[in-house]
Protein backbone atom coordinates (compact mmCIF):
# COMPACT_ATOMS: atom_id res chain seq x y z
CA UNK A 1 84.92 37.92 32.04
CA UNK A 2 82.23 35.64 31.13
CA UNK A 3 78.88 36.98 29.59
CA UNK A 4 75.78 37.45 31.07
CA UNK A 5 73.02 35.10 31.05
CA UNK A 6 69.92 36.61 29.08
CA UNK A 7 67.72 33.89 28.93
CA UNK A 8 67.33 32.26 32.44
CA UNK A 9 63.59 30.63 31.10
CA UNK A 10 64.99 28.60 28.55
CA UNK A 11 68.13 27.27 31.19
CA UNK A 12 65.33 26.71 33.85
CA UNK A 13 63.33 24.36 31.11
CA UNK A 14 66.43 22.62 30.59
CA UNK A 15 66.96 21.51 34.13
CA UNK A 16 63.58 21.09 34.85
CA UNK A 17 63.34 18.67 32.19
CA UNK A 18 66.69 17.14 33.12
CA UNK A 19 65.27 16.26 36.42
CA UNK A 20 61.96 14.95 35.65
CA UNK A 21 63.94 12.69 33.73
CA UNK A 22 66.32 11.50 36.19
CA UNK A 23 63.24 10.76 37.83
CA UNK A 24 61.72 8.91 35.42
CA UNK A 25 64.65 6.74 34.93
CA UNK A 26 64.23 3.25 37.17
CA UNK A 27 67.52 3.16 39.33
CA UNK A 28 69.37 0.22 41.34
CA UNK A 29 66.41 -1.11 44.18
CA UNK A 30 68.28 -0.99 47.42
CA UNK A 31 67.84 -4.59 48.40
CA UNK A 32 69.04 -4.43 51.87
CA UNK A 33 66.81 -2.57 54.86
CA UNK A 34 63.09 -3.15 55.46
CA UNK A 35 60.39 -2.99 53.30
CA UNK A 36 57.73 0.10 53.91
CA UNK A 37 54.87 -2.65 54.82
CA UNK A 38 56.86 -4.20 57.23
CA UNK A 39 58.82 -1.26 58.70
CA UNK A 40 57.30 0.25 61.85
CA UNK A 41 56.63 4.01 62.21
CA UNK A 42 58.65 5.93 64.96
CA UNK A 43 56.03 6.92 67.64
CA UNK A 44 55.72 10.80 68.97
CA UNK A 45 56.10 11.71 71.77
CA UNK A 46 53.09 12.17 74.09
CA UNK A 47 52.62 15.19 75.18
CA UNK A 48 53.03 15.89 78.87
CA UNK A 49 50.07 16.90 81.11
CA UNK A 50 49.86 20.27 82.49
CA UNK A 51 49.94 21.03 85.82
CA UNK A 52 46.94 22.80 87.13
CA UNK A 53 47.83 26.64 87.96
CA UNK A 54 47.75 26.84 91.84
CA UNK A 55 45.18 28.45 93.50
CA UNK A 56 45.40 31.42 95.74
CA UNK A 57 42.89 32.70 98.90
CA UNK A 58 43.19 36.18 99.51
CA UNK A 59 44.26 37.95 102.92
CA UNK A 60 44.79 40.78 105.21
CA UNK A 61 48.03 41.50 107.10
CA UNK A 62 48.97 43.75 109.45
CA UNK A 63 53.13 45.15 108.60
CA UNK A 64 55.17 47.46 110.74
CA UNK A 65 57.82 49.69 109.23
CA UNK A 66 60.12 47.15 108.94
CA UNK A 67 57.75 45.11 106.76
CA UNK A 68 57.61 42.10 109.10
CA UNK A 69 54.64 40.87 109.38
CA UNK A 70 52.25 41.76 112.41
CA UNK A 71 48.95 39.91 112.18
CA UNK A 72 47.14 37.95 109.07
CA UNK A 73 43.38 38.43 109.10
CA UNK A 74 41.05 36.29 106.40
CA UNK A 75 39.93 38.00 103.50
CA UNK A 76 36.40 38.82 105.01
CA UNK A 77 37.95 40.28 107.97
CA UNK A 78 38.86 43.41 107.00
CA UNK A 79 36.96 45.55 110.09
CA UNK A 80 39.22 43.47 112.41
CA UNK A 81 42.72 43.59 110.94
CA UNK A 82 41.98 47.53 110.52
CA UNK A 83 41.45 47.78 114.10
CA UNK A 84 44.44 46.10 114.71
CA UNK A 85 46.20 48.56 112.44
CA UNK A 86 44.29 51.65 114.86
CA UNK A 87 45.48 49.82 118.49
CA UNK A 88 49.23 49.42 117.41
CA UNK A 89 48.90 53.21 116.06
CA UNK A 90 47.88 54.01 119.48
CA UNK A 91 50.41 51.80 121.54
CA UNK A 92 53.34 52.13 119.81
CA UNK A 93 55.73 54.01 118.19
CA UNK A 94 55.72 53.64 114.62
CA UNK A 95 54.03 52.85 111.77
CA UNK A 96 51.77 50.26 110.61
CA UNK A 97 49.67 49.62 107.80
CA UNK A 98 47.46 47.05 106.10
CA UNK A 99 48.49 45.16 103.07
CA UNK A 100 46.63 42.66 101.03
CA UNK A 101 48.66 39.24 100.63
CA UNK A 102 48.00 36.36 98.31
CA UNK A 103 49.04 33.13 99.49
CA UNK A 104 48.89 29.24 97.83
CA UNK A 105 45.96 27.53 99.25
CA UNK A 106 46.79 24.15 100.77
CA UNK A 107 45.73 20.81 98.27
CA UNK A 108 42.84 19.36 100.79
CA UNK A 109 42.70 15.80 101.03
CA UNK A 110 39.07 14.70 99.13
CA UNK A 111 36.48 13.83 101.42
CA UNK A 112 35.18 10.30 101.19
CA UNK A 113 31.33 10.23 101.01
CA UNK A 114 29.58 7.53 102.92
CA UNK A 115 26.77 5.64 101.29
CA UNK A 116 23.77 5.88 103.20
């Protein structure tokens, strides 16, 4: 069994001495391959653009029990879309209820502005 190491300082020294000079020590100059003046960096990678986040417009619609879809009222139209709610109440069968819906807004074309 072999003996155990008591002083692991001293062996450390050693090595770290042995390296440094290694180090020290001029070796063989690799005489093939480019030189660092002439030899080009790699280039990174660009990083891509981010998309913008989409935007949303806000809306009321009208469902039946069945969750299809009845009616879709504007955001600011609330007063109509309940009424709509109240008249199917009272002409059918059923129920219906009002549910806020977010949808993606449409990417308008930019308007061109005349000089003048």
């Amino acid at each position: 069994m072999p003996s155990r190491i008591l002083n692991r300082r001293e062996l450390r020294k050693q090595t770290d001495q042995a390296e440094s000079a290694m180090l020290r020590e001029p070796g063989p100059k690799a005489v093939a391959g480019p030189t660092p003046a002439t030899a080009k960096a790699p280039r990174g990678r660009k990083p891509r653009k981010k998309k913008a986040p989409p935007r949303y417009c806000a809306r009321w619609c009208v469902y039946d029990a069945a969750m299809k879809q009845i009616a879709v009222f504007d955001y600011n139209q609330r007063a109509a879309a309940e009424k709509k709610v109240i008249d199917l109440a009272a002409r059918k069968k059923g129920i219906h209820f009002l549910q806020i819906i977010k949808e993606v807004m449409s990417e308008l074309a930019p308007v061109e502005q005349f000089p003048g």
